[in-house]
N, C-alpha and C. Protein backbone atom coordinates (compact mmCIF):
# COMPACT_ATOMS: atom_id res chain seq x y z
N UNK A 1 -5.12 -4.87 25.15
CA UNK A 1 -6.25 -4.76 24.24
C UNK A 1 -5.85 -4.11 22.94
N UNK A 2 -4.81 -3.25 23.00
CA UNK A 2 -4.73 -2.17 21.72
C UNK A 2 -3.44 -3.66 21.04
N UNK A 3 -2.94 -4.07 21.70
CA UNK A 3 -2.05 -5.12 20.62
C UNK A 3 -2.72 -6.05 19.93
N UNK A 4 -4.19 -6.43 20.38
CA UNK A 4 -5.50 -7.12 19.88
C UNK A 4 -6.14 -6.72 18.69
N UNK A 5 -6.52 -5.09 18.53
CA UNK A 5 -7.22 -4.35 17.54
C UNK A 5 -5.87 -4.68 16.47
N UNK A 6 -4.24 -4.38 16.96
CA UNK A 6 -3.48 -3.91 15.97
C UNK A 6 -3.45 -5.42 15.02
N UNK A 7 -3.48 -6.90 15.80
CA UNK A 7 -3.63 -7.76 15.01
C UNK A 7 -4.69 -8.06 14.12
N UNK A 8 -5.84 -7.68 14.62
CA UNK A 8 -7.18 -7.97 14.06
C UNK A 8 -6.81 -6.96 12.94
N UNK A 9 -6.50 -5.81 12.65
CA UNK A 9 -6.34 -5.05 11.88
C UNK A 9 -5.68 -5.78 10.53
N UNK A 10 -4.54 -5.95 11.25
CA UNK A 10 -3.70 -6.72 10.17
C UNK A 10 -4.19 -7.81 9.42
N UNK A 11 -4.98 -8.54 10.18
CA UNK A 11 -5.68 -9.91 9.53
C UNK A 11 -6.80 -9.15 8.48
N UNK A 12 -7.82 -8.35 9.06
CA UNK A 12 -8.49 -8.12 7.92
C UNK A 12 -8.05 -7.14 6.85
N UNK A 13 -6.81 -6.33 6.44
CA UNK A 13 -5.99 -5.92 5.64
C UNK A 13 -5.45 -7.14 4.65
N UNK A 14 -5.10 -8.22 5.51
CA UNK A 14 -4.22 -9.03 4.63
C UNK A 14 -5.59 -10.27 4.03
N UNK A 15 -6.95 -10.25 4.80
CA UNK A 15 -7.60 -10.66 3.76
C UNK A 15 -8.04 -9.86 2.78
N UNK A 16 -8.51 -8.61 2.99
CA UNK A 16 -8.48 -7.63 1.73
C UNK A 16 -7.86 -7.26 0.58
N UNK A 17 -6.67 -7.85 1.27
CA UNK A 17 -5.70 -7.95 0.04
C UNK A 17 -5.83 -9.34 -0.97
N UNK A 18 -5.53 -10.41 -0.03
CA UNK A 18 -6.01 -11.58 -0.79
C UNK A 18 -6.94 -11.27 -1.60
N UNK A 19 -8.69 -11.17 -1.42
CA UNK A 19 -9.97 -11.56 -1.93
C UNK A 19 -9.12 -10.18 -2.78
N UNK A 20 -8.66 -8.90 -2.93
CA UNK A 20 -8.51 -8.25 -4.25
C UNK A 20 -7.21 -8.47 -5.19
N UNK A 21 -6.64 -9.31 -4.80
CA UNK A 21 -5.77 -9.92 -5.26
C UNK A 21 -6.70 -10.88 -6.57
N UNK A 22 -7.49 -11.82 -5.71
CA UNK A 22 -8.33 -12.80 -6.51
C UNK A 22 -9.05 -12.20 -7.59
N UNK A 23 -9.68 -10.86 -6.67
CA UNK A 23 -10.43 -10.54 -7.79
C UNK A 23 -9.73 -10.17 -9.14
N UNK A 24 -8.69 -9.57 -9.02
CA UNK A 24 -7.60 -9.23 -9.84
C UNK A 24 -7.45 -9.81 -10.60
N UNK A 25 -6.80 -11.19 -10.54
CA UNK A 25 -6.45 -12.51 -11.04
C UNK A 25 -7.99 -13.16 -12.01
N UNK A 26 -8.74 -12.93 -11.22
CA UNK A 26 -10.18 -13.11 -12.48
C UNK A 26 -10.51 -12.12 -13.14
N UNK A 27 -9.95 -11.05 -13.30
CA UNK A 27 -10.37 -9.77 -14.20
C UNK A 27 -9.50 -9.80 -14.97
N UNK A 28 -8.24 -10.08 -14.80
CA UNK A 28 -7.28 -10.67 -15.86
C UNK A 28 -7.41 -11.89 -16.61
N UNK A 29 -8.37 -12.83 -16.34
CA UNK A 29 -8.67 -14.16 -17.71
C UNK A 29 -9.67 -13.82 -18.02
N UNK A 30 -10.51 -12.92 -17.24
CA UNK A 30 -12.19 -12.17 -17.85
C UNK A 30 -11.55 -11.16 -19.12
N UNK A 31 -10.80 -10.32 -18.89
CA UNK A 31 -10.82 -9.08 -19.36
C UNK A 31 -12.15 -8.22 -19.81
N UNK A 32 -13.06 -7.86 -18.71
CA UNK A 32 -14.19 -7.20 -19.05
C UNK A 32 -14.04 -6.30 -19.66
N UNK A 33 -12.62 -5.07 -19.22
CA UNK A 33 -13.03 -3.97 -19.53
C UNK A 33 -11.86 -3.57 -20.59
N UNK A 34 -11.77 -4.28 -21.22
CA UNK A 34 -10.19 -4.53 -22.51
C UNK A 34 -9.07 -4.07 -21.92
N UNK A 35 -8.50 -2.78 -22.35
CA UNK A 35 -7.43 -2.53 -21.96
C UNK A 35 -7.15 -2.00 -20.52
N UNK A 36 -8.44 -1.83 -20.15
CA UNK A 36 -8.29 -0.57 -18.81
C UNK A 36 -8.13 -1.78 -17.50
N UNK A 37 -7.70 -3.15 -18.19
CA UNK A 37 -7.96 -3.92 -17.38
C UNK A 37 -6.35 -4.31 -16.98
N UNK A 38 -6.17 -3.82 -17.98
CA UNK A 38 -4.36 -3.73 -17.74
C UNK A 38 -3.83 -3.17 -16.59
N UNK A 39 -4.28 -2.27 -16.48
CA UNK A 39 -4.29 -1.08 -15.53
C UNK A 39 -4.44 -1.47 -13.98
N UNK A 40 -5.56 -2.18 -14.05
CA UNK A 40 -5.88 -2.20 -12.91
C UNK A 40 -5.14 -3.73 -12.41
N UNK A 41 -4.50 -4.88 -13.16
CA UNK A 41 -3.95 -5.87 -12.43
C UNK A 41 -2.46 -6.03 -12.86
N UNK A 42 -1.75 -4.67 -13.09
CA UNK A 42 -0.27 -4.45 -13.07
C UNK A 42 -0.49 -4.47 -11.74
N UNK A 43 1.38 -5.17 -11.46
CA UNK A 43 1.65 -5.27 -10.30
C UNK A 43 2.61 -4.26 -9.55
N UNK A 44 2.36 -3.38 -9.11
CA UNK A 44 3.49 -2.63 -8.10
C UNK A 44 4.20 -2.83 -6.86
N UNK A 45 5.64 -3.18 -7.39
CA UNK A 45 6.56 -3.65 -6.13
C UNK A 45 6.71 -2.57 -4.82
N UNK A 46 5.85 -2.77 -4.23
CA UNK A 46 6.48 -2.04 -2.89
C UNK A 46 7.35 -2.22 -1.84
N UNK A 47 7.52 -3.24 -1.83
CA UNK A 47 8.32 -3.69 -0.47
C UNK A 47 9.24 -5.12 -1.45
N UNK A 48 10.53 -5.01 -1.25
CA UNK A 48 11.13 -6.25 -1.17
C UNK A 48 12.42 -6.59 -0.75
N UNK A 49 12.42 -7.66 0.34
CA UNK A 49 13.70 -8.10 0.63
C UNK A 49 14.38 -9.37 0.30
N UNK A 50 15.76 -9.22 -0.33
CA UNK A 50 16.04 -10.29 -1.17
C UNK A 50 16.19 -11.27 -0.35
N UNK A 51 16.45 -12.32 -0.66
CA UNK A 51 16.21 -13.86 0.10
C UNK A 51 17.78 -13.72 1.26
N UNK A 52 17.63 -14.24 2.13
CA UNK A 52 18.85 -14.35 3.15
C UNK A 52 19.03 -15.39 3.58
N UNK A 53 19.93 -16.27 3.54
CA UNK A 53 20.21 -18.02 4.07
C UNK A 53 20.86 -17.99 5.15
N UNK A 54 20.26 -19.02 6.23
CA UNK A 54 21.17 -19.37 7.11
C UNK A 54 21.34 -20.50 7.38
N UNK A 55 22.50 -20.95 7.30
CA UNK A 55 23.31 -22.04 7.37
C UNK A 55 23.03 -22.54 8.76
N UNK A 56 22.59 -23.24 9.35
CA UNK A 56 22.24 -23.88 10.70
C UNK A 56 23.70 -25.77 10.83
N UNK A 57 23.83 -25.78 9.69
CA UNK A 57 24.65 -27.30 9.24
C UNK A 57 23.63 -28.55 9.46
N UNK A 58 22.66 -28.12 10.34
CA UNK A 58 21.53 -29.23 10.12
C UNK A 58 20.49 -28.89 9.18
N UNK A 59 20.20 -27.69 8.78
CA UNK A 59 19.71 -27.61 7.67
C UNK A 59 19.56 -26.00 7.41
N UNK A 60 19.84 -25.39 6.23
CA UNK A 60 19.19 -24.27 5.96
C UNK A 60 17.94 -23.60 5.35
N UNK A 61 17.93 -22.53 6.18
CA UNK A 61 16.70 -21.58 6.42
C UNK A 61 17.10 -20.14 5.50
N UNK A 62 16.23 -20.07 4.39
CA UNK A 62 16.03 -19.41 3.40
C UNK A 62 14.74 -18.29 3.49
N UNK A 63 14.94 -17.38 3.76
CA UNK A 63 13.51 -16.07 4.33
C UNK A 63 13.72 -14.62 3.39
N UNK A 64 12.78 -14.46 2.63
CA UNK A 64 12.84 -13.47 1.86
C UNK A 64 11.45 -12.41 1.48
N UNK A 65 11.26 -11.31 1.55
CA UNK A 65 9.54 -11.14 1.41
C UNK A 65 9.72 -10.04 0.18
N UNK A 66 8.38 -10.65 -0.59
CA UNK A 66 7.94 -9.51 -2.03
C UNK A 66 6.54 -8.81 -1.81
N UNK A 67 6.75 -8.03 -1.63
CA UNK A 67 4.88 -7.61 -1.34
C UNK A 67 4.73 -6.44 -3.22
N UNK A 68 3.92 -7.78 -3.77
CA UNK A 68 3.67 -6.44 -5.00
C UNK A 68 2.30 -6.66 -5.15
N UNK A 69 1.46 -5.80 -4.47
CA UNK A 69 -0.06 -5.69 -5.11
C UNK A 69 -0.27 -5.27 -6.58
N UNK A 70 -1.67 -6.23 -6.96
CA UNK A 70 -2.17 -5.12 -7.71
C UNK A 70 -3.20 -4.04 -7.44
N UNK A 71 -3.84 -3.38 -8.33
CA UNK A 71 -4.25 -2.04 -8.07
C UNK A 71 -5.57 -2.74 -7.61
N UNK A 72 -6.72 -3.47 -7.79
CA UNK A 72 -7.16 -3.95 -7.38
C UNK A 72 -7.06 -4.96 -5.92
N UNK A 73 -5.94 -5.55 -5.70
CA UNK A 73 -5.68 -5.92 -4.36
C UNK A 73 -5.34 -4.68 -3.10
N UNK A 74 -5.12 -3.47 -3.67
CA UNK A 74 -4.97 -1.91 -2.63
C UNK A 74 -6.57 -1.76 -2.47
N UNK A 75 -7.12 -1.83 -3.70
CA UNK A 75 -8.43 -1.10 -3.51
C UNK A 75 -9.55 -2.34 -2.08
N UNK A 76 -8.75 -3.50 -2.41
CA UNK A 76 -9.29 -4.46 -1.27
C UNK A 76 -8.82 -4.16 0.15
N UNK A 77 -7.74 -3.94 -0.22
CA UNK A 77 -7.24 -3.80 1.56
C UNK A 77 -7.93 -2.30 1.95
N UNK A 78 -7.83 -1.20 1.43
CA UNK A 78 -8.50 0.09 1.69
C UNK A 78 -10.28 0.17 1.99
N UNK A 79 -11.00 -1.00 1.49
CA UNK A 79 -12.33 -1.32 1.40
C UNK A 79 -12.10 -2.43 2.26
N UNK A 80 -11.72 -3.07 2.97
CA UNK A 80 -11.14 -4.04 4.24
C UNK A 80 -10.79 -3.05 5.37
N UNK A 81 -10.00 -1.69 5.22
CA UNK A 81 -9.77 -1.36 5.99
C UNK A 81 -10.94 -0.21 6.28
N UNK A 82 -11.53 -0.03 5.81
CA UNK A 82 -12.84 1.07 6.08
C UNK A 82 -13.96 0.47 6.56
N UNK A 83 -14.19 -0.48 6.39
CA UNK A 83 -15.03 -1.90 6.71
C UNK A 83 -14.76 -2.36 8.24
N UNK A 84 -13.20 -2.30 8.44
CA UNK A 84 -12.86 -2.82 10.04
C UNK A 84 -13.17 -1.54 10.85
N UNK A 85 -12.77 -0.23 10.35
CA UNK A 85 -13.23 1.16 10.95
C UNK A 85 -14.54 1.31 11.43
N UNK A 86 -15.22 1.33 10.18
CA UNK A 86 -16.69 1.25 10.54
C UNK A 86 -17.81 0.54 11.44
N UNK A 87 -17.23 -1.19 11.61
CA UNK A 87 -17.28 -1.91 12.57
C UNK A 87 -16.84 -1.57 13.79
């Protein structure tokens, strides 16, 4: 059961991130709030691993991960994740 919550967790984190990701991405061609909008859809690299190939000779497999939110896609996953708590 607890390896159940830990996925469900993860799923609604990683939509929180998405939908503030999006929102992000439309506050950046909106620019409501002029400059302070800068602010909030810079992207911060947290996590990245460079790409790694493996040669199989029937075909290669190329796997690499970038996780850079913006400040608005944290504030989604943290309001995703208080949301799954509260539930």
């Amino acid at each position: 059961m607890l390896g159940k919550n830990n996925l469900t967790l993860f799923l609604v984190l990683a939509a929180g991130a998405i939908m503030g990701g999006l929102a992000g991405d439309s506050l950046q061609a909106a620019q409501p709030f002029g400059t302070a909008t800068d602010f909030l859809v810079r992207r911060y690299q947290v996590l990245q691993i460079p790409p790694t190939e493996l040669d199989l000779y029937v075909f290669k497999l190329t796997l690499g991960l970038v996780f850079s939110p913006n400040l608005v896609a944290i504030l989604g996953m943290l309001l995703a994740g208080f949301l799954f708590h509260k539930l």
